[in-house]
N, C-alpha and C. Protein backbone atom coordinates (compact mmCIF):
# COMPACT_ATOMS: atom_id res chain seq x y z
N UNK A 1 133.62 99.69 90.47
CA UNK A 1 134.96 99.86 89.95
C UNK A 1 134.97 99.76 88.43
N UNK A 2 134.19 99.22 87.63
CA UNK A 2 134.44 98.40 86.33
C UNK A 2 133.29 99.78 85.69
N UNK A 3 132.21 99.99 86.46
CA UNK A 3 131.57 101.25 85.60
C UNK A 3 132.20 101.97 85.51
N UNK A 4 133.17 102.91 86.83
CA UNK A 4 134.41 103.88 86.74
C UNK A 4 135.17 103.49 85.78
N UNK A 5 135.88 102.75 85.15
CA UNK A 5 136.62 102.49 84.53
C UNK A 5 135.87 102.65 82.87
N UNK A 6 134.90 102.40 82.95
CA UNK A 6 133.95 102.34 81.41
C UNK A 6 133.34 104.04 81.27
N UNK A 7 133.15 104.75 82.46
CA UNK A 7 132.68 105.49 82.29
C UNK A 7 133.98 106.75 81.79
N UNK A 8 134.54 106.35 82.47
CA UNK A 8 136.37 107.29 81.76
C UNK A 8 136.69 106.79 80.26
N UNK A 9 136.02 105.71 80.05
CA UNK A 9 136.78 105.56 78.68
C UNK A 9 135.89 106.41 77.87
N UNK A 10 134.56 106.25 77.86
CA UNK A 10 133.45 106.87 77.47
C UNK A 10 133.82 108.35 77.14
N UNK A 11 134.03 108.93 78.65
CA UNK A 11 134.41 110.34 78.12
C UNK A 11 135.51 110.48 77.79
N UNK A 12 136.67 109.93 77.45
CA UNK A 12 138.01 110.05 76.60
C UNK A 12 137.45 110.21 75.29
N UNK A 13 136.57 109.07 75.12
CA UNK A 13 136.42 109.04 73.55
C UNK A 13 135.73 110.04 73.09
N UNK A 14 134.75 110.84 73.96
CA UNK A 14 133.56 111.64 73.57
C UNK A 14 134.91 113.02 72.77
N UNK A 15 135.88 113.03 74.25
CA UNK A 15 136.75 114.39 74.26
C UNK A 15 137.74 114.51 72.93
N UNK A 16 137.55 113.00 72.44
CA UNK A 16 138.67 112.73 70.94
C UNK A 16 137.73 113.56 69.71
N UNK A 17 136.22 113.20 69.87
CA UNK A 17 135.49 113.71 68.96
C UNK A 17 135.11 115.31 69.00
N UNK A 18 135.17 115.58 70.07
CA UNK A 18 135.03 117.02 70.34
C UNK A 18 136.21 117.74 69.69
N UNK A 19 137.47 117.07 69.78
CA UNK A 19 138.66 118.01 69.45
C UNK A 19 138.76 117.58 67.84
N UNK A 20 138.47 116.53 67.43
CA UNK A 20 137.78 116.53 65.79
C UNK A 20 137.37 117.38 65.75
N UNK A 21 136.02 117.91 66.28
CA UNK A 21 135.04 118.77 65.34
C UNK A 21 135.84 120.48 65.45
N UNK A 22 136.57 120.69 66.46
CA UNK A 22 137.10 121.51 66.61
C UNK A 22 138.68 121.95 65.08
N UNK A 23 139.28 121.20 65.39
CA UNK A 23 140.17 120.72 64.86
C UNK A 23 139.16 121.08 62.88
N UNK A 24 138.43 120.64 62.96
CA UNK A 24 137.64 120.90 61.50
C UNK A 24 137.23 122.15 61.17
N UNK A 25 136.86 122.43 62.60
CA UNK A 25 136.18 124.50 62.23
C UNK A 25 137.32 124.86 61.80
N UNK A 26 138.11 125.12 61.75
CA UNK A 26 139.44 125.46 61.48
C UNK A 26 140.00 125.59 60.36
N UNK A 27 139.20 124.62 59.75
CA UNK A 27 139.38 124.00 58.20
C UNK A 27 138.67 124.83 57.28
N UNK A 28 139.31 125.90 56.16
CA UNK A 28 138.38 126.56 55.62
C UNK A 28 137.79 125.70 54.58
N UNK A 29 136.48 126.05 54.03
CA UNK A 29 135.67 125.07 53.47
C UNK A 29 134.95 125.74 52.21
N UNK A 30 135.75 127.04 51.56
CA UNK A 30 135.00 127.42 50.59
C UNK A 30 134.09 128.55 51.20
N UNK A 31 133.19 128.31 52.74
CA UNK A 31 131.89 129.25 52.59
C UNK A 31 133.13 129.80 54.10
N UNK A 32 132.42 131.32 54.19
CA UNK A 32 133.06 131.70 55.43
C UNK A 32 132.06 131.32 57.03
N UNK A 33 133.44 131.02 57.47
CA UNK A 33 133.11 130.63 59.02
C UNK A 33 134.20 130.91 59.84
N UNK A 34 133.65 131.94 60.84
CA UNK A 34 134.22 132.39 62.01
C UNK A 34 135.81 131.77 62.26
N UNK A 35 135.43 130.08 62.48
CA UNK A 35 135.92 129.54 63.33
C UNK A 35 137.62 129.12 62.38
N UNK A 36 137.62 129.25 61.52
CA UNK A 36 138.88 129.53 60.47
C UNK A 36 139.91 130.15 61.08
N UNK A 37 139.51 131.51 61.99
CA UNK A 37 140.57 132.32 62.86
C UNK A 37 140.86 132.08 64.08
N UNK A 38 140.03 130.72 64.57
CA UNK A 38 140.30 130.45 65.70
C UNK A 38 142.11 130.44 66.48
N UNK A 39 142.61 129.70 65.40
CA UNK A 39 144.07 129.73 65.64
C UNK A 39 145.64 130.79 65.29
N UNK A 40 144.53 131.75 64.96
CA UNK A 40 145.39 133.21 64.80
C UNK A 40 145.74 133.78 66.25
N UNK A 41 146.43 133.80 66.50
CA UNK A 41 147.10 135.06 67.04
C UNK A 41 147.74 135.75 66.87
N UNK A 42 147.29 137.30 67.83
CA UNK A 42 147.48 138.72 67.71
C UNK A 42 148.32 138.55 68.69
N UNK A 43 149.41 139.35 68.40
CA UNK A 43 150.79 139.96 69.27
C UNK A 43 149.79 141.25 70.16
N UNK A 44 149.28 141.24 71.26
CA UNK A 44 148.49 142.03 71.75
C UNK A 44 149.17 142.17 73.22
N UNK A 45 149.84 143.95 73.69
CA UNK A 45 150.73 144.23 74.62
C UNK A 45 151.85 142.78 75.22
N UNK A 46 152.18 142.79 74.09
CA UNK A 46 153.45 141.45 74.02
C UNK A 46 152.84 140.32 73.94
N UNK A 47 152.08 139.95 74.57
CA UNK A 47 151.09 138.38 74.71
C UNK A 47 150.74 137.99 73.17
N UNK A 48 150.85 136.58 72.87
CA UNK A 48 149.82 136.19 71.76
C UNK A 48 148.62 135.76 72.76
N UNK A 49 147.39 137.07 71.72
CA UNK A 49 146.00 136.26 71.92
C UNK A 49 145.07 136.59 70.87
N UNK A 50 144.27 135.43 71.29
CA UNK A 50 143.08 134.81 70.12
C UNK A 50 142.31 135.73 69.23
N UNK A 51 142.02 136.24 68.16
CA UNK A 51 141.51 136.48 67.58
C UNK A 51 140.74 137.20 68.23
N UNK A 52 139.21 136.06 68.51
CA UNK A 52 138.25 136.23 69.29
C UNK A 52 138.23 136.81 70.34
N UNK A 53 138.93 136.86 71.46
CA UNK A 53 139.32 137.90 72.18
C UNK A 53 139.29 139.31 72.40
N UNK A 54 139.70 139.45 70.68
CA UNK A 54 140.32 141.19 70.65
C UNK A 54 139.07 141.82 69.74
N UNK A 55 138.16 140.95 69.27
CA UNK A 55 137.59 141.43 67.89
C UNK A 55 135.97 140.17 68.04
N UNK A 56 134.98 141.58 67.72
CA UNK A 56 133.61 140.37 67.20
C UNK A 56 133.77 139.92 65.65
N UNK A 57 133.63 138.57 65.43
CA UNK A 57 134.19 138.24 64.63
C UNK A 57 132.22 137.29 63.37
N UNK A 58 131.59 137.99 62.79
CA UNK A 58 130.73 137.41 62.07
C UNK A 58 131.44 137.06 60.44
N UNK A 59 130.13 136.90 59.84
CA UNK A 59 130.02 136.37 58.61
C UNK A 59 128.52 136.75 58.01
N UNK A 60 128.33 137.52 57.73
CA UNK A 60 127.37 138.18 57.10
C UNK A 60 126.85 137.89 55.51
N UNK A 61 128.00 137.60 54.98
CA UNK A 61 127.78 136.87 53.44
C UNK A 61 128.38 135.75 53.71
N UNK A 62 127.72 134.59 52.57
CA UNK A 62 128.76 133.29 52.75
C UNK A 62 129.74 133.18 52.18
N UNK A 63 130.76 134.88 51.31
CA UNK A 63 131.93 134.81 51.45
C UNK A 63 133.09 135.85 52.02
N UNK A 64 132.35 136.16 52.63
CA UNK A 64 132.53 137.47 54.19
C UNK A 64 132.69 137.40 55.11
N UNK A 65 133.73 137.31 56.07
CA UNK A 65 134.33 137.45 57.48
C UNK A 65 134.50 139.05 57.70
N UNK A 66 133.64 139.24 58.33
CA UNK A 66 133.86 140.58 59.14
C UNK A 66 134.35 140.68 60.26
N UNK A 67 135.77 141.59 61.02
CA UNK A 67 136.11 141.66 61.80
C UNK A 67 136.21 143.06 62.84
N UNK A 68 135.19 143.09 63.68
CA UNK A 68 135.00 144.39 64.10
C UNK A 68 136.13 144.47 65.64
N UNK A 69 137.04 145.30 65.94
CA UNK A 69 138.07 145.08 66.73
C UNK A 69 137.11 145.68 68.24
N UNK A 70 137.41 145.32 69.30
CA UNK A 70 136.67 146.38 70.51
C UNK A 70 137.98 147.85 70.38
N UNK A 71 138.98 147.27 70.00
CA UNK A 71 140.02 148.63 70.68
C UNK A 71 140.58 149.06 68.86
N UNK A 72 140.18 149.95 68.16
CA UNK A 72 140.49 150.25 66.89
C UNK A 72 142.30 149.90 67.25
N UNK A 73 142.98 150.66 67.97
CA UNK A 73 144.01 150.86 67.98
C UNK A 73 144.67 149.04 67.75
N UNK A 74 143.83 147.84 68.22
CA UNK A 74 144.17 146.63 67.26
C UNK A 74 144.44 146.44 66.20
N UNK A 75 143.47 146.95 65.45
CA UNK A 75 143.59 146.51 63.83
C UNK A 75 144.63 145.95 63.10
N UNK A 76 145.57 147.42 63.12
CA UNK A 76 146.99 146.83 62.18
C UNK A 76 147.42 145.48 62.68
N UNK A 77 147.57 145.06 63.79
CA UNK A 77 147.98 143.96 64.97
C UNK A 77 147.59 142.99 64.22
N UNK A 78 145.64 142.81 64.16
CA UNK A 78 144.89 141.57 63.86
C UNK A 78 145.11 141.16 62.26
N UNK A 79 145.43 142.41 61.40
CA UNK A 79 145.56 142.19 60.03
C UNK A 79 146.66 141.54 59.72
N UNK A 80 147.88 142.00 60.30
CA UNK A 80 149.46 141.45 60.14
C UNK A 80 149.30 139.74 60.74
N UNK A 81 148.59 139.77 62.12
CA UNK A 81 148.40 137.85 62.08
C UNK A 81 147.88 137.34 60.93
N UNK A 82 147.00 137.87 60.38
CA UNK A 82 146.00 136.95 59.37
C UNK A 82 147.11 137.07 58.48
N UNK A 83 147.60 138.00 57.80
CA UNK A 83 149.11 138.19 56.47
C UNK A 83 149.56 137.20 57.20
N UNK A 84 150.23 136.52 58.67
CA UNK A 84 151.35 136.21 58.57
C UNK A 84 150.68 134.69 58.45
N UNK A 85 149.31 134.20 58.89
CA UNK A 85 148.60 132.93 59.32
C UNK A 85 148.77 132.08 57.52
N UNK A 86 148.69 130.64 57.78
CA UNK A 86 148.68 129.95 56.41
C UNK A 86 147.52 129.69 55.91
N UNK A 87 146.44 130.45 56.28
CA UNK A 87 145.05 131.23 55.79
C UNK A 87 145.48 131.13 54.17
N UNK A 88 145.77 131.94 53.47
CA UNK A 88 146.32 132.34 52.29
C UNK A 88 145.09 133.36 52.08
N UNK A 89 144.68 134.38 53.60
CA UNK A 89 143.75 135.45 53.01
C UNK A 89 144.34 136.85 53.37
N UNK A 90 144.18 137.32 52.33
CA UNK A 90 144.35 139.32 52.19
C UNK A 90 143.00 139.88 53.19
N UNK A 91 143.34 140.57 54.54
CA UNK A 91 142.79 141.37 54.85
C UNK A 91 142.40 142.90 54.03
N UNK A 92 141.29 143.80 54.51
CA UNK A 92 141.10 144.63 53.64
C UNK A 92 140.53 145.81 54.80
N UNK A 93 141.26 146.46 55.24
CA UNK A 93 140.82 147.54 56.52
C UNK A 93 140.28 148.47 56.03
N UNK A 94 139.34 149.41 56.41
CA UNK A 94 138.84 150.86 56.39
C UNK A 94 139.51 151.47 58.05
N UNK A 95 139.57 151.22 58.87
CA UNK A 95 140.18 151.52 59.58
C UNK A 95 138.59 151.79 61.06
N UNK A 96 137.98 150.92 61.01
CA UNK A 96 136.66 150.69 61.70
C UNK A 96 136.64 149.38 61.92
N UNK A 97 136.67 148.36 60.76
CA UNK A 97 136.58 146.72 60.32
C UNK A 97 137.20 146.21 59.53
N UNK A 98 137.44 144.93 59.47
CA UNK A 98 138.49 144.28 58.67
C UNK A 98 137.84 143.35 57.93
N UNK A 99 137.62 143.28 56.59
CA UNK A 99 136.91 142.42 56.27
C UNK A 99 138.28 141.49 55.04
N UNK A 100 137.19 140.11 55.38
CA UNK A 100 137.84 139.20 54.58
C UNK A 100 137.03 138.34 53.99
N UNK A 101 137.22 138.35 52.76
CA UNK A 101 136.90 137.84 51.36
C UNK A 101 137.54 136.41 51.76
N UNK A 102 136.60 135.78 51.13
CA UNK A 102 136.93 134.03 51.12
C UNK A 102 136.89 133.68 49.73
N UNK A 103 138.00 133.54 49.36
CA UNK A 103 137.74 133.39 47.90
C UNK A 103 137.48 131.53 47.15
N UNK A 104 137.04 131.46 46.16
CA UNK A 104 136.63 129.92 45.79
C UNK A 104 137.71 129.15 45.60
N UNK A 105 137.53 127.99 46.67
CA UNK A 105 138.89 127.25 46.68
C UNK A 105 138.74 126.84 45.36
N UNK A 106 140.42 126.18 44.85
CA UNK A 106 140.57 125.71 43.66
C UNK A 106 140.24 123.66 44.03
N UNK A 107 140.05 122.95 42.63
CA UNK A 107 140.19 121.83 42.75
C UNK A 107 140.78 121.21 43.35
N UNK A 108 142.46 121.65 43.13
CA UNK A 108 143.68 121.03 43.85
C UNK A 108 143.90 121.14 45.42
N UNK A 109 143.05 122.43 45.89
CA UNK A 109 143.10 122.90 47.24
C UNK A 109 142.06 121.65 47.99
N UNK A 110 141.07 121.70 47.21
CA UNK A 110 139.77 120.54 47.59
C UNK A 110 140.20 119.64 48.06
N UNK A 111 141.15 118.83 46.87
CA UNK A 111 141.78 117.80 47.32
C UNK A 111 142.73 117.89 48.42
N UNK A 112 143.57 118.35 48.30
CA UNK A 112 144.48 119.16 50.05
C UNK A 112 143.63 118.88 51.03
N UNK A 113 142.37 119.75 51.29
CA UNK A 113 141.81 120.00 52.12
C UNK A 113 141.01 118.69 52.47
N UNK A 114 140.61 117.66 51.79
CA UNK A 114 140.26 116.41 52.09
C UNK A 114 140.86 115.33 52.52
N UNK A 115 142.41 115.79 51.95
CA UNK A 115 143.20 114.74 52.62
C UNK A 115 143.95 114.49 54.01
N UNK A 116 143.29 115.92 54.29
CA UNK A 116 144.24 116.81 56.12
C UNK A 116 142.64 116.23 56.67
N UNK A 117 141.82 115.97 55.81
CA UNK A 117 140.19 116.09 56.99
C UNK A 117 140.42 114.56 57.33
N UNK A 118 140.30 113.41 56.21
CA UNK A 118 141.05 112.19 56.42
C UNK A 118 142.10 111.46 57.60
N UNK A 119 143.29 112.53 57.33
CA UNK A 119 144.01 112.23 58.17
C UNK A 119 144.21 112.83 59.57
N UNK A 120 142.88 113.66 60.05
CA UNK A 120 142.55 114.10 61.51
C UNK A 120 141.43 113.03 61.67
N UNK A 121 140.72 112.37 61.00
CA UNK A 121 139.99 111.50 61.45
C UNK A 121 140.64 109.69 61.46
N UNK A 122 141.59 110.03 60.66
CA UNK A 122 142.50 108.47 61.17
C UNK A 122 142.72 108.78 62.72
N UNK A 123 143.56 109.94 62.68
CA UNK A 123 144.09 109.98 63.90
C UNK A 123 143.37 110.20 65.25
N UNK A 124 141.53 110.33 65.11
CA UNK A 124 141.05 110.34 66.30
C UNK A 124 140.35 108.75 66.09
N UNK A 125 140.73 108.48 65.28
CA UNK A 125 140.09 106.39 64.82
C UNK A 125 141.27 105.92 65.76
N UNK A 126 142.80 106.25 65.77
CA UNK A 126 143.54 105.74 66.34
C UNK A 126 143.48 106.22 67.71
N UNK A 127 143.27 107.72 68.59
CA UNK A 127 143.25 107.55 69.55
C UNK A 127 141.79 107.25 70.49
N UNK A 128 140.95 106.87 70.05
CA UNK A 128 139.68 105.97 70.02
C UNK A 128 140.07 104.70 70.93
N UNK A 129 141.15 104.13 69.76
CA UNK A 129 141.48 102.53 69.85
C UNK A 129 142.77 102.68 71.25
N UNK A 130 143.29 103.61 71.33
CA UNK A 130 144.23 103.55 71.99
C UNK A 130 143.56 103.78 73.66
N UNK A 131 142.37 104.25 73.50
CA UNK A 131 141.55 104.47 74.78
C UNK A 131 140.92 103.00 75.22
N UNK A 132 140.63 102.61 73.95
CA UNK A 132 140.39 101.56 74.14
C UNK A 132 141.38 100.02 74.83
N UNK A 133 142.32 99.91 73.87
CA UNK A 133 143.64 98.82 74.50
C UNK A 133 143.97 99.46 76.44
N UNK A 134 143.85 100.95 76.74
CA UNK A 134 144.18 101.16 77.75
C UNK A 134 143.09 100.97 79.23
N UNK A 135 142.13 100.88 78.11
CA UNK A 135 140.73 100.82 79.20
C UNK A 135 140.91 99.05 79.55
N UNK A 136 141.05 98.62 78.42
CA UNK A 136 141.01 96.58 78.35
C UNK A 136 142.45 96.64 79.34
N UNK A 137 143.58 96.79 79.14
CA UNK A 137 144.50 96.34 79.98
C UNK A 137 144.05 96.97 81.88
N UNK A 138 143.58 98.31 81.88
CA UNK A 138 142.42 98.22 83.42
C UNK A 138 142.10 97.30 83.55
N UNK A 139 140.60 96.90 82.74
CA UNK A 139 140.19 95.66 83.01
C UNK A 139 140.90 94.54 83.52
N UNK A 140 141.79 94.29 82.49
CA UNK A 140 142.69 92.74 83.11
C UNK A 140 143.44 92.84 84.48
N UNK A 141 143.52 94.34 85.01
CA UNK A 141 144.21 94.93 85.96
C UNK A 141 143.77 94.04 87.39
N UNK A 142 142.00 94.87 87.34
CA UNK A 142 140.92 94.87 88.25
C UNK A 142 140.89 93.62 87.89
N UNK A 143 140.71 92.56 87.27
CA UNK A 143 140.73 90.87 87.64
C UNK A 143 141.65 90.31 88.16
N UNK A 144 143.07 90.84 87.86
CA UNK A 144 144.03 90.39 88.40
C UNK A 144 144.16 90.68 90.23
N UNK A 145 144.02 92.18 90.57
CA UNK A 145 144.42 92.51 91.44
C UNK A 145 143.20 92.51 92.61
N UNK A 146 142.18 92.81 91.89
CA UNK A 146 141.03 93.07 92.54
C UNK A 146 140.23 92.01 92.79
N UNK A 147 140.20 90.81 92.31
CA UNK A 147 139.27 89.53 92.04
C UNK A 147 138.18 89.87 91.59
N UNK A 148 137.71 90.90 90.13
CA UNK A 148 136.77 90.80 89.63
C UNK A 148 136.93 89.53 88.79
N UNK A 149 135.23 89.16 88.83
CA UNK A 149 135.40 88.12 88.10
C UNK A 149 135.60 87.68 86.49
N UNK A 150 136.36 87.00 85.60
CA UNK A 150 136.06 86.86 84.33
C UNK A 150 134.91 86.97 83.86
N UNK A 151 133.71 86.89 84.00
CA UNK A 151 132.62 87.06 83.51
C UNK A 151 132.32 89.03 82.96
N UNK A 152 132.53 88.91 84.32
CA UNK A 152 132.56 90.73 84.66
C UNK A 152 133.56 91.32 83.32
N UNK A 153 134.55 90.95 83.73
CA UNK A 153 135.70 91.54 82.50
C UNK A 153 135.39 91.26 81.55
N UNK A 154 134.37 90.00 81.19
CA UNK A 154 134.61 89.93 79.40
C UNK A 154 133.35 90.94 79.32
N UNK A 155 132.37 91.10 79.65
CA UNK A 155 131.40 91.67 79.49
C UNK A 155 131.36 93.27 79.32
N UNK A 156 132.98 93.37 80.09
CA UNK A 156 132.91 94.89 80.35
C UNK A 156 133.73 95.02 79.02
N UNK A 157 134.48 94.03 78.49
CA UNK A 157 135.38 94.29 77.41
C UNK A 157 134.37 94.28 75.94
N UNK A 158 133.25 94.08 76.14
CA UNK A 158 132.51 93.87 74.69
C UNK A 158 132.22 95.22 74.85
N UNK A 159 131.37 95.58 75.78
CA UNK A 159 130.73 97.02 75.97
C UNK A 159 131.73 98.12 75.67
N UNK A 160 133.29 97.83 75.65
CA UNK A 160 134.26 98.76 75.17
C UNK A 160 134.52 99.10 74.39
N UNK A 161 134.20 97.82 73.41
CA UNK A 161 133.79 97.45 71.77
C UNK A 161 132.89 98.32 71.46
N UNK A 162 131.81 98.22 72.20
CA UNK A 162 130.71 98.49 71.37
C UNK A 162 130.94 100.23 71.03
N UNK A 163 131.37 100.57 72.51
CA UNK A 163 131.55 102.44 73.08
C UNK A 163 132.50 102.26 71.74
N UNK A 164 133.88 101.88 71.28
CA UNK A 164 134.82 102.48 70.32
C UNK A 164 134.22 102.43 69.09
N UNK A 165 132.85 101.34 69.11
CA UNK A 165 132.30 100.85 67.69
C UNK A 165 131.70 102.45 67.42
N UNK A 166 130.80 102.44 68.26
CA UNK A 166 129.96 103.95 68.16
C UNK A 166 130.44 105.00 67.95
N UNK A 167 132.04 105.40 68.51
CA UNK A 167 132.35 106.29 68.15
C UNK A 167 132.85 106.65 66.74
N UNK A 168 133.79 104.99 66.70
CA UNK A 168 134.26 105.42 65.47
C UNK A 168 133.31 105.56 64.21
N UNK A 169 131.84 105.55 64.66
CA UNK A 169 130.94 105.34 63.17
C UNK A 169 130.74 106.93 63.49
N UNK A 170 130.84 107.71 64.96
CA UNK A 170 130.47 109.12 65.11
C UNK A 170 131.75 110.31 64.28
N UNK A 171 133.16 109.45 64.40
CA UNK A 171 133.94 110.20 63.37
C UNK A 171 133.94 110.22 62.16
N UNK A 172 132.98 108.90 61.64
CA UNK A 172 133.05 108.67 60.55
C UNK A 172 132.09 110.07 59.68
N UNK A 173 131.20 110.14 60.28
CA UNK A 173 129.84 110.82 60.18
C UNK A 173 130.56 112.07 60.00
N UNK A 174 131.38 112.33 61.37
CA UNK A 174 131.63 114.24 61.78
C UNK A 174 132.99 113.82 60.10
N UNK A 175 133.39 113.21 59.73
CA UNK A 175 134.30 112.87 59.19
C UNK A 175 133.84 113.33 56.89
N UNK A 176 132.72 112.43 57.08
CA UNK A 176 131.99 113.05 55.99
C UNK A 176 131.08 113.98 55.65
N UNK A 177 130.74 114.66 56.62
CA UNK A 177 130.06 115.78 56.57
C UNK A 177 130.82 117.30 56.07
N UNK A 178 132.31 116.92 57.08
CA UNK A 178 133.44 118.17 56.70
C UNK A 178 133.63 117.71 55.23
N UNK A 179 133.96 116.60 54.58
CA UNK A 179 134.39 116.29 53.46
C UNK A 179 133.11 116.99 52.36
N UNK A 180 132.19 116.39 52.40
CA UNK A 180 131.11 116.62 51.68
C UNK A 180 130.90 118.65 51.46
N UNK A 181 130.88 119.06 52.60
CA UNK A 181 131.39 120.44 53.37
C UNK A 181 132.41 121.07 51.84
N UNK A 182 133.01 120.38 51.98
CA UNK A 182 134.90 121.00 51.04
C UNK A 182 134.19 120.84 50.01
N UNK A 183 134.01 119.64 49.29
CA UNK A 183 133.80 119.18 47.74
C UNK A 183 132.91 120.17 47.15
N UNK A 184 131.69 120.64 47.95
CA UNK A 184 130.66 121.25 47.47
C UNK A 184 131.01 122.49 46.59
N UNK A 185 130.39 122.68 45.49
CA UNK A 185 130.72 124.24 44.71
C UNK A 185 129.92 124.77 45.15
């Protein structure tokens, strides 16, 4: 019962860091990467869908997003999301591919962009901890109701420690790497 319970917290926390690193591709960083358009959508036969979906999407230079559509008749579609997305990038069609220029963030943007990376990693520090208080009140659950013993519970409550300790040194990490990522010229 008490591993079930440790082993769910485990993967809560893993799934907080996953949606960090996700949550970061997202984040343009100066060099081009795919994953910047992840959250565009195309008005495609009424539906919004993904980018990726409608279009192979590389990076061929490190300040080049190339967007090759499968159905040409997309294009105008995928260009007008990116105009309308808070990207702040100018598409540039030939009417084959769409390419996009990543231009050199400014200082002030740097800073912007460090302080949104910051405050997605508070907020998976906080729901970390919040996996945590919910996993410990289980615990006190299963002693109360179940007659595990105090021994059992405190033991399982350090090891909860330790799982939130680890992670939060794993956001810290995925945390300065994006930062370091931005600052770079």
């Amino acid at each position: 019962m008490i591993a079930e319970v440790l082993r769910d917290a485990e993967e809560r926390m893993l799934k907080g860091v996953d949606v960090l690193r996700k949550e970061y591709a997202t984040i343009r960083a100066g060099r081009a990467n795919p994953g910047i358009l992840d959250k565009v959508m195309v008005e495609y036969y009424g539906a919004p869908t993904p980018i990726n979906q409608l279009a192979n999407i590389s990076a061929p230079e490190p300040r080049l997003l190339v967007i090759q559509a499968w159905e040409k008749s997309v294009l105008p579609a995928i260009e007008r999301a990116i105009m309308k997305s808070d990207l702040g990038l100018n598409p540039s069609s030939d009417g084959v591919v769409i390419r996009l220029i990543i231009p050199q963030l400014t200082a002030e943007r740097r800073v912007e962009l460090v302080k949104k990376v910051k405050k997605e990693a508070e907020e998976a520090r906080v729901a970390a901890r919040n996996v945590r208080r919910d996993v410990n009140d289980r615990l006190k659950k299963l002693e109360k109701d179940h007659g595990a013993s105090k021994d059992e519970i405190k033991r399982a409550q350090e090891d909860v420690q330790k799982m939130t300790d680890k992670i939060i040194k794993e956001i810290e990490y995925v945390m300065k790497t994006k930062e370091s990522e931005i600052t770079e010229v």
